[in-house]
C-alpha atoms as a PDB file:
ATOM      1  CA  UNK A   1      19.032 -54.128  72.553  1.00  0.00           C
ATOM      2  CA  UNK A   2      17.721 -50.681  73.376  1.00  0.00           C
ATOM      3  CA  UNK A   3      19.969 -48.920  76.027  1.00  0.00           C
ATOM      4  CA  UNK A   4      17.149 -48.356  78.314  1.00  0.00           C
ATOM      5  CA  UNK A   5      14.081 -50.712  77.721  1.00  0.00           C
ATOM      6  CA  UNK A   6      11.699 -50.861  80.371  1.00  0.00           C
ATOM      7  CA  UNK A   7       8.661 -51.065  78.052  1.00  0.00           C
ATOM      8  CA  UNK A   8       7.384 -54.570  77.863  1.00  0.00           C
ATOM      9  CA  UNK A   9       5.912 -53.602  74.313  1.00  0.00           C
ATOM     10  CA  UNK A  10       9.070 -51.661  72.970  1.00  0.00           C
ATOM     11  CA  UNK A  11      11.001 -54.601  73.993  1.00  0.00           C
ATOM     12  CA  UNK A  12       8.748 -57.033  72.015  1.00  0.00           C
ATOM     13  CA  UNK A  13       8.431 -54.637  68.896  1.00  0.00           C
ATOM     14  CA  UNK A  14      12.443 -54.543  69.120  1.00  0.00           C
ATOM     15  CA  UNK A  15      12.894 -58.109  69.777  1.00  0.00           C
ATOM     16  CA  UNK A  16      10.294 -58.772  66.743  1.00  0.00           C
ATOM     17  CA  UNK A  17      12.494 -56.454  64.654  1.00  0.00           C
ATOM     18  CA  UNK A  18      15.684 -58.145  65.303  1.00  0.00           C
ATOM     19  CA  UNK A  19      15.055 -61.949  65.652  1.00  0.00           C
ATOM     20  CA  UNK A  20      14.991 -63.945  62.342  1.00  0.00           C
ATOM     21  CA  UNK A  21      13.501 -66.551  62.216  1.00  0.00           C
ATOM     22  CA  UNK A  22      14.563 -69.769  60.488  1.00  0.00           C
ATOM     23  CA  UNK A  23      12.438 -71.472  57.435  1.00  0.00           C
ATOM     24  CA  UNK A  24      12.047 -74.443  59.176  1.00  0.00           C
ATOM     25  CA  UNK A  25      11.605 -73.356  62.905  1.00  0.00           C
ATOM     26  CA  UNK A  26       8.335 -75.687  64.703  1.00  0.00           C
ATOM     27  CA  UNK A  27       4.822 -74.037  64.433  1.00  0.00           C
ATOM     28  CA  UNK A  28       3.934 -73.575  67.893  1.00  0.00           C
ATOM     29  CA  UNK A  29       0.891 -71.582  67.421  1.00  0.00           C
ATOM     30  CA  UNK A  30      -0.434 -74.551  65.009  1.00  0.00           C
ATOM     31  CA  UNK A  31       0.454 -77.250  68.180  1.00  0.00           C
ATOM     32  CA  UNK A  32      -1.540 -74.800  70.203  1.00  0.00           C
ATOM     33  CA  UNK A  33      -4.838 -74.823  67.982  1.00  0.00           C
ATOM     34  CA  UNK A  34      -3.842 -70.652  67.776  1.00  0.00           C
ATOM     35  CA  UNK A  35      -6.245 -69.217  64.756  1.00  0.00           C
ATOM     36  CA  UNK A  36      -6.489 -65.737  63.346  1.00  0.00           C
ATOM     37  CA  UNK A  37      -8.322 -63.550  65.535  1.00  0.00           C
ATOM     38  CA  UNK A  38      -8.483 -65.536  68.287  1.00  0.00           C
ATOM     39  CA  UNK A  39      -7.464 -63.121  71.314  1.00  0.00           C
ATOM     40  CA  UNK A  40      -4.834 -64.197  73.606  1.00  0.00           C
ATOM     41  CA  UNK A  41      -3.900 -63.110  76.559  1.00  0.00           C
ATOM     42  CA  UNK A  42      -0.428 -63.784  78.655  1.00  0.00           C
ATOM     43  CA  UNK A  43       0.416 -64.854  82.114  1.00  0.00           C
ATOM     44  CA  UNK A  44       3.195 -64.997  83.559  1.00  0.00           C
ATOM     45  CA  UNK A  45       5.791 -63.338  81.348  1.00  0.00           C
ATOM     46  CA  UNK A  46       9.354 -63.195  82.465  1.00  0.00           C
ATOM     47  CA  UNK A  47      12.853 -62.899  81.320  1.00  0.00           C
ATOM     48  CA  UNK A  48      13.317 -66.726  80.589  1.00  0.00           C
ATOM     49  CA  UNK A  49       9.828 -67.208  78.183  1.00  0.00           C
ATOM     50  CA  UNK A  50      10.641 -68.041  74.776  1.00  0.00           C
ATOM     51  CA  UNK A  51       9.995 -65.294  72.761  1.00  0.00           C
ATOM     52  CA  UNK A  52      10.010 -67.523  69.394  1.00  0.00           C
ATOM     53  CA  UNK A  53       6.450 -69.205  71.177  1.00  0.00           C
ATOM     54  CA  UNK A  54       5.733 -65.684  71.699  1.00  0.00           C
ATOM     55  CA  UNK A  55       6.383 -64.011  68.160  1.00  0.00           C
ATOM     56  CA  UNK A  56       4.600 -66.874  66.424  1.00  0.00           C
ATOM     57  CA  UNK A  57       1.006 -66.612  68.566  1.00  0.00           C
ATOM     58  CA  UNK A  58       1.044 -63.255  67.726  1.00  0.00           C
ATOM     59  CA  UNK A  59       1.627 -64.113  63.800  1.00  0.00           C
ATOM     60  CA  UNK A  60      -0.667 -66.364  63.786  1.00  0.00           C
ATOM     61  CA  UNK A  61      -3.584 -64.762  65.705  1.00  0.00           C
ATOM     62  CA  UNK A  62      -2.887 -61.272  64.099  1.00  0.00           C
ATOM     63  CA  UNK A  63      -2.422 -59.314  67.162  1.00  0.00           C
ATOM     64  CA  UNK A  64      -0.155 -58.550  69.954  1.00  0.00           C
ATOM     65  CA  UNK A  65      -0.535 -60.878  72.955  1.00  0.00           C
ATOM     66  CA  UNK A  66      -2.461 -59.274  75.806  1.00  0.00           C
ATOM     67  CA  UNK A  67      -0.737 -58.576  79.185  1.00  0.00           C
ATOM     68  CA  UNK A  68      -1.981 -59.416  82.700  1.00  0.00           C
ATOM     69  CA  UNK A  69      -3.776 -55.820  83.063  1.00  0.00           C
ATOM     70  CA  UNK A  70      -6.097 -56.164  79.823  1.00  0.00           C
ATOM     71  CA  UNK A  71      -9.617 -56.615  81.071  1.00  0.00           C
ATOM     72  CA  UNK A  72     -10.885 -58.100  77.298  1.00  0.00           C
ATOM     73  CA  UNK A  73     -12.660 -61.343  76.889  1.00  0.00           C
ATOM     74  CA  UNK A  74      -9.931 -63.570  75.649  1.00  0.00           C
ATOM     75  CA  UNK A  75     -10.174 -66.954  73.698  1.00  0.00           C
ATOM     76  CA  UNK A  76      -6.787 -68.373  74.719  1.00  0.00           C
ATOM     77  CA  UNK A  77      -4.404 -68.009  77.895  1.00  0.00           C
ATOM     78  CA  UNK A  78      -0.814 -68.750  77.721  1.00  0.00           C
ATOM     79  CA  UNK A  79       0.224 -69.229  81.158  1.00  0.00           C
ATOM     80  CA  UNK A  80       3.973 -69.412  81.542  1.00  0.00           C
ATOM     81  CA  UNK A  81       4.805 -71.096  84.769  1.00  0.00           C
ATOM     82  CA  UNK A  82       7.813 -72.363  87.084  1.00  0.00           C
ATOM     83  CA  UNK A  83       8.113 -74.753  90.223  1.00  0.00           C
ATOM     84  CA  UNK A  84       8.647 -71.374  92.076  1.00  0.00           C
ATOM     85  CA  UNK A  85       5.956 -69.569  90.566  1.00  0.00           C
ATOM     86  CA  UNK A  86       3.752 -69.787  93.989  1.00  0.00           C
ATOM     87  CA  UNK A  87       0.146 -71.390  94.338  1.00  0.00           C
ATOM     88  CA  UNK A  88      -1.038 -73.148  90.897  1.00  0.00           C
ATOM     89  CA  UNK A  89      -4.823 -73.748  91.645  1.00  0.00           C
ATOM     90  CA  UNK A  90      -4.560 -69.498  92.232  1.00  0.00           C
ATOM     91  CA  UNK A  91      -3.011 -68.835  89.341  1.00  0.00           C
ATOM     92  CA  UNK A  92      -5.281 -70.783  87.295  1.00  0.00           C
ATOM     93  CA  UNK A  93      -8.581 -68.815  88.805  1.00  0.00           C
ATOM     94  CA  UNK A  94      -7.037 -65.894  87.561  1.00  0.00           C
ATOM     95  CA  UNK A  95      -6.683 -67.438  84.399  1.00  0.00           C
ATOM     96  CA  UNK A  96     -10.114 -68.021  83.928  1.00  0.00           C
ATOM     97  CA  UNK A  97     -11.668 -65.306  85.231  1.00  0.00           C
ATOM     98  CA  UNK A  98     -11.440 -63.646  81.622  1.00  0.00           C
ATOM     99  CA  UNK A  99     -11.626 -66.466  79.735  1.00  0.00           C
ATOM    100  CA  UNK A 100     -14.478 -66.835  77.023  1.00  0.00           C
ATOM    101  CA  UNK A 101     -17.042 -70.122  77.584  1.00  0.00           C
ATOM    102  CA  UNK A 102     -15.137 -71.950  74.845  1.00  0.00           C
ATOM    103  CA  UNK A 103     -11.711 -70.745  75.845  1.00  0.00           C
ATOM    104  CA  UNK A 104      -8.438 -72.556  76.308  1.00  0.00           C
ATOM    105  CA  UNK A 105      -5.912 -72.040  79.033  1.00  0.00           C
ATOM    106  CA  UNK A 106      -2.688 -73.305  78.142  1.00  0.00           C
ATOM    107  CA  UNK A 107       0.129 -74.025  80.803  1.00  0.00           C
ATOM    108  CA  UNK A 108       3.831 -73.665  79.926  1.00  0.00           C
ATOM    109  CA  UNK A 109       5.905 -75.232  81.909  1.00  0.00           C
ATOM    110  CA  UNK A 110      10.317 -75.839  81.699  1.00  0.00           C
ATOM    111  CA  UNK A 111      10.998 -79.323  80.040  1.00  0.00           C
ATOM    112  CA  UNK A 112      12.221 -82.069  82.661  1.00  0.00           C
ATOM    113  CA  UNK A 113      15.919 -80.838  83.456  1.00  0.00           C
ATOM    114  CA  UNK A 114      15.341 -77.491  83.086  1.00  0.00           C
ATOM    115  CA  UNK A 115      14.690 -74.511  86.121  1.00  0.00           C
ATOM    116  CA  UNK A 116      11.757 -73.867  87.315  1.00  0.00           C
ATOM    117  CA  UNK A 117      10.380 -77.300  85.674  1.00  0.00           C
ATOM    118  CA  UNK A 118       6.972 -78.656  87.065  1.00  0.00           C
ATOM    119  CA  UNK A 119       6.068 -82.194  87.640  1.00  0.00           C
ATOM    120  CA  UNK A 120       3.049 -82.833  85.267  1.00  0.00           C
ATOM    121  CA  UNK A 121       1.077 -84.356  88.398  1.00  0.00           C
ATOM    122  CA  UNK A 122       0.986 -81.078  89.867  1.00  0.00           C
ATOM    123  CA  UNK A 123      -0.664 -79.610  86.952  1.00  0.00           C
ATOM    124  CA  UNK A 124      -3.040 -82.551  86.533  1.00  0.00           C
ATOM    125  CA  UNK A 125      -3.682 -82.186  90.600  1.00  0.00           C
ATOM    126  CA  UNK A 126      -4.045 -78.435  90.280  1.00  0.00           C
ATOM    127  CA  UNK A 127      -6.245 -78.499  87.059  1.00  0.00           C
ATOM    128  CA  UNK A 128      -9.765 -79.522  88.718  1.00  0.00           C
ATOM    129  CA  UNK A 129      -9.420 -77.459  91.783  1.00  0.00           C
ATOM    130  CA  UNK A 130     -10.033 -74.545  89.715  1.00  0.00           C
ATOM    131  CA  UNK A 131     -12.885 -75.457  87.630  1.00  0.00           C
ATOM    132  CA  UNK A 132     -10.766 -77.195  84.600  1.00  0.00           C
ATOM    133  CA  UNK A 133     -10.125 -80.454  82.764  1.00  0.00           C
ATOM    134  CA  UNK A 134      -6.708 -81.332  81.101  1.00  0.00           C
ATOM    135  CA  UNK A 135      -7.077 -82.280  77.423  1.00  0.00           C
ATOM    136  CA  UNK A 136      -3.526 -82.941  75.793  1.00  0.00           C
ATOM    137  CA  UNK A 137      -0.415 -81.149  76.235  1.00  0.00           C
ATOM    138  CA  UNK A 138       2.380 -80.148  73.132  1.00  0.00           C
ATOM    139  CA  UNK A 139       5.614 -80.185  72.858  1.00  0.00           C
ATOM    140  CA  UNK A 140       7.209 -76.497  72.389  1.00  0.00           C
ATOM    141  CA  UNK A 141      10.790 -77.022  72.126  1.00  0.00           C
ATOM    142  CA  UNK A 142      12.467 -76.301  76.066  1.00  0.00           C
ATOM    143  CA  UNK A 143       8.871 -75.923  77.247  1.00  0.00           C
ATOM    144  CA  UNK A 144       5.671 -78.429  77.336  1.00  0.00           C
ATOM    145  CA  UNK A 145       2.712 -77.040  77.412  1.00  0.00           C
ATOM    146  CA  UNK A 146      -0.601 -78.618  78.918  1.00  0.00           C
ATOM    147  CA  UNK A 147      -4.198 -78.067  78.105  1.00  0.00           C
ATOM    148  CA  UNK A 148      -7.087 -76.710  80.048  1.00  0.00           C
ATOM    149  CA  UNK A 149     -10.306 -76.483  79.156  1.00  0.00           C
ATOM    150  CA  UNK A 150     -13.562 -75.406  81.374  1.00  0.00           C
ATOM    151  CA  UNK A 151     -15.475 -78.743  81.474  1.00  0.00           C
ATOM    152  CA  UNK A 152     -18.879 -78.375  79.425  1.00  0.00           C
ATOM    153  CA  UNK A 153     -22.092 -77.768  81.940  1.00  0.00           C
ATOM    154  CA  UNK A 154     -24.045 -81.221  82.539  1.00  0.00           C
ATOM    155  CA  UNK A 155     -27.184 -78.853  82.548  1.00  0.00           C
ATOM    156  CA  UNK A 156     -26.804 -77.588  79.137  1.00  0.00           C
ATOM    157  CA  UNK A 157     -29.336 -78.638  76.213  1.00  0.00           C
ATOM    158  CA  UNK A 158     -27.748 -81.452  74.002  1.00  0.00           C
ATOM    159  CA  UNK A 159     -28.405 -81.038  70.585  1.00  0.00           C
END
């Protein structure tokens, strides 16, 4: 690793550099729906997130992941998230507050038995409080991820 790397970016670009990854490692952007182009931006980054879920969004989408200061219109969140994280339902309005109409906010949470993990009730408590519907969750290895979608307006024209 670089000798002194505070640069969130530099990091990535060196982790990026020096990971390989194997032939048959899972798709997680593909579990996530994760197309080219699609902007994503990330939550709740921290020392523990699984930078092979990371490396593989951005592969997929094309781009770099956005941090927690971009102020873009993004298609997809990917909220990493603990039991020790703080307030869900807060977490999850600042999730959507850049969100596009159609966009997807994904929750990543520890696997059962590992730190920080979070009792899928919580999230499936938390979820309508803020304005969103679960849909399905996916399996990403040591993490599960669950989700959330803005529900579509009753008052809209069907077609």
């Amino acid at each position: 690793m670089p000798k002194a790397c505070d640069d969130r970016a530099k990091l990535t670009r060196w982790l990026k550099e020096e990971t390989v990854v194997a032939a048959d490692s899972p798709n997680y952007a593909r579990k996530l729906g994760i197309e080219k182009n699609q902007v994503v931006q990330e939550l709740g980054w921290d020392e523990d997130t699984d930078d092979d879920i990371r490396f593989d969004i951005e592969d997929a989408s094309g781009s770099e992941l956005l941090d927690e200061d971009a102020e873009e219109v993004v298609d997809v969140v990917l909220l990493w998230w603990r039991d020790d994280d703080g307030d869900l339902v807060d977490r999850l309005m600042d999730a959507i507050t850049p969100l596009a109409e159609d966009g997807v906010v994904w929750v990543v949470t520890p696997k059962t038995g590992h730190p920080g993990h979070v009792r899928p009730a919580d999230i499936a408590e938390s979820a309508p409080t803020a304005g969103l519907v679960q849909t399905s969750s996916a399996n990403l290895g040591d993490w599960i991820a669950s989700r959330l979608v803005q529900p579509k307006s009753k008052s809209a024209p069907r077609r």
